[in-house]
C-alpha atoms as a PDB file:
ATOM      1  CA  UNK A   1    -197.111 150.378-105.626  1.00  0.00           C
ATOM      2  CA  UNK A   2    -193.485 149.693-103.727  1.00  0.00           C
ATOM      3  CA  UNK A   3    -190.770 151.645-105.454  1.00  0.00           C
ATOM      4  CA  UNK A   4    -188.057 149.974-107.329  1.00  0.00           C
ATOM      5  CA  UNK A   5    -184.704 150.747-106.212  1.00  0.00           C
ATOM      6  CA  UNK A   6    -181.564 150.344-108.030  1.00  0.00           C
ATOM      7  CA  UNK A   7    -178.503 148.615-106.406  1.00  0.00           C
ATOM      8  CA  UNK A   8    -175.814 150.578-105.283  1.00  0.00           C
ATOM      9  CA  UNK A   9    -172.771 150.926-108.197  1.00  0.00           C
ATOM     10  CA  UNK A  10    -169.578 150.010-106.643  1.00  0.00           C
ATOM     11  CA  UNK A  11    -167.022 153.313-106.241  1.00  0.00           C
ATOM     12  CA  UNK A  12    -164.421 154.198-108.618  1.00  0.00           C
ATOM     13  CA  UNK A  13    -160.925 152.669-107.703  1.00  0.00           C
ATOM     14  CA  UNK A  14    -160.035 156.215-106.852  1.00  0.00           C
ATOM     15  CA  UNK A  15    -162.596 156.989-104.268  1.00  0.00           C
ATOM     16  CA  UNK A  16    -162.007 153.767-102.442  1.00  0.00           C
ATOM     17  CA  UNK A  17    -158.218 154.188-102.625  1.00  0.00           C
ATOM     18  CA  UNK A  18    -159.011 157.555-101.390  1.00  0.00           C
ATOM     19  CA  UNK A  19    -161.199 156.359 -98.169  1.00  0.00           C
ATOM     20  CA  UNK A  20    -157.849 153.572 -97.650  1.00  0.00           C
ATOM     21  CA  UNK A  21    -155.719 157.036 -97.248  1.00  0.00           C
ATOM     22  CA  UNK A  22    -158.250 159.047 -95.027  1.00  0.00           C
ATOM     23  CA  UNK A  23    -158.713 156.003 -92.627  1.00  0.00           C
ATOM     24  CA  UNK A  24    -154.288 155.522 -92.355  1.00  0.00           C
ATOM     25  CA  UNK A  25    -154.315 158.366 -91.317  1.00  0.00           C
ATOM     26  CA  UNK A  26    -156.741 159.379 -89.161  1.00  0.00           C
ATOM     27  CA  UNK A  27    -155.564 156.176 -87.357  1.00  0.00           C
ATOM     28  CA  UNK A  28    -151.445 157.156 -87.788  1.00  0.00           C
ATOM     29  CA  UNK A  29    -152.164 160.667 -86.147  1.00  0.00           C
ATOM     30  CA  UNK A  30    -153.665 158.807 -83.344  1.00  0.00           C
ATOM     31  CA  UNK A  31    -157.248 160.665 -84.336  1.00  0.00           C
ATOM     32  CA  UNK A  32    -159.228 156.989 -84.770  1.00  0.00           C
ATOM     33  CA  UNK A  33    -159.018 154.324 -81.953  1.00  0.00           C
ATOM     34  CA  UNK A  34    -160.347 151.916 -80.676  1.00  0.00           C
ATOM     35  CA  UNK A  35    -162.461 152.710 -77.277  1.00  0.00           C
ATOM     36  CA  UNK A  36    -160.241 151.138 -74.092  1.00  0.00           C
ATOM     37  CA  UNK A  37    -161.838 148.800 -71.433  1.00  0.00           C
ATOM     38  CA  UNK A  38    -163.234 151.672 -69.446  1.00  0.00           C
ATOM     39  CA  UNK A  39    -165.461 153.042 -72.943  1.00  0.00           C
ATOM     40  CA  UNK A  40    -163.424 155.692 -73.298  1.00  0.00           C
ATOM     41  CA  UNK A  41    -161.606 157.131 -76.419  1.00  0.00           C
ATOM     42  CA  UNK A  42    -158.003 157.923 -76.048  1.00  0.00           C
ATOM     43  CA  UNK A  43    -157.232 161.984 -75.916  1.00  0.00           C
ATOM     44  CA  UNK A  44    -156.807 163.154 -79.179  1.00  0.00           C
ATOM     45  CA  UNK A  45    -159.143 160.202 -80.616  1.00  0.00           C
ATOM     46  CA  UNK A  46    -162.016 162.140 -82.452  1.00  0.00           C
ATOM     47  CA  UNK A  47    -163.255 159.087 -84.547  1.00  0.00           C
ATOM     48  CA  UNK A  48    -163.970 155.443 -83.008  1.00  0.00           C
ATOM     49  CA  UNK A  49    -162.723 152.305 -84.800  1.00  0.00           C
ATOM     50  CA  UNK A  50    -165.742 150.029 -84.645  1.00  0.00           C
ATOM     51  CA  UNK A  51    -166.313 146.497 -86.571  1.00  0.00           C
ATOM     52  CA  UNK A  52    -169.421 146.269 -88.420  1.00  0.00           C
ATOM     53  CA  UNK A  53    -171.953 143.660 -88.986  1.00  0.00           C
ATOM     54  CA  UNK A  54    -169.912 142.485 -92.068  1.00  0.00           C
ATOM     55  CA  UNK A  55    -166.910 142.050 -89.577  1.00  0.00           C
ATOM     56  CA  UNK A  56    -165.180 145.041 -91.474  1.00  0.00           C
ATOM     57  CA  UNK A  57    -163.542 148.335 -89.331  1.00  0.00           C
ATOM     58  CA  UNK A  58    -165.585 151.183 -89.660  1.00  0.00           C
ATOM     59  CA  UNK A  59    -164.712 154.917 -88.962  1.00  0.00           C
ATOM     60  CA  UNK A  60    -166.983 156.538 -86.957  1.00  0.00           C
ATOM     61  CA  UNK A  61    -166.968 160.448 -85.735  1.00  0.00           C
ATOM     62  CA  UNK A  62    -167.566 160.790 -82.106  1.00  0.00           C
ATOM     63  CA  UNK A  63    -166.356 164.125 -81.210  1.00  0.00           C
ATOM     64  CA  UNK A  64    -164.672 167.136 -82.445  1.00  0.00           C
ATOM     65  CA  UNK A  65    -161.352 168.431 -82.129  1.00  0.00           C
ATOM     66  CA  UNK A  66    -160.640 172.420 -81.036  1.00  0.00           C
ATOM     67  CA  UNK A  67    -157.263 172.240 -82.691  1.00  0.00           C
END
């Protein structure tokens, strides 16, 4: 017998205000970009702006930073 699963409650007004915040500025400090014509991420860059299936921006970790 299939398991029922329950649909996903929408996030508190905080949490998505929250997200809003994280994403400004991982994109402000230059630390989320988009990837330039040659498929590379800018130095710096450690997460990739990419648009999802929905057509939204999503966040995306690609590498690490040392500092």
């Amino acid at each position: 017998m299939a398991k029922k699963t329950q649909p996903t409650p929408a996030p508190p007004e905080e949490a998505v205000e929250a997200e809003r915040q994280f994403v400004e500025s991982l994109v402000g400090s230059g630390q989320a970009a988009k990837r330039r014509p040659d498929g590379s991420l800018p130095p710096g860059a450690t997460h990739e702006l990419v648009e999802g299936d929905d057509g939204q921006m999503k966040v995306v970790r690609k590498r690490f930073s040392a500092f």
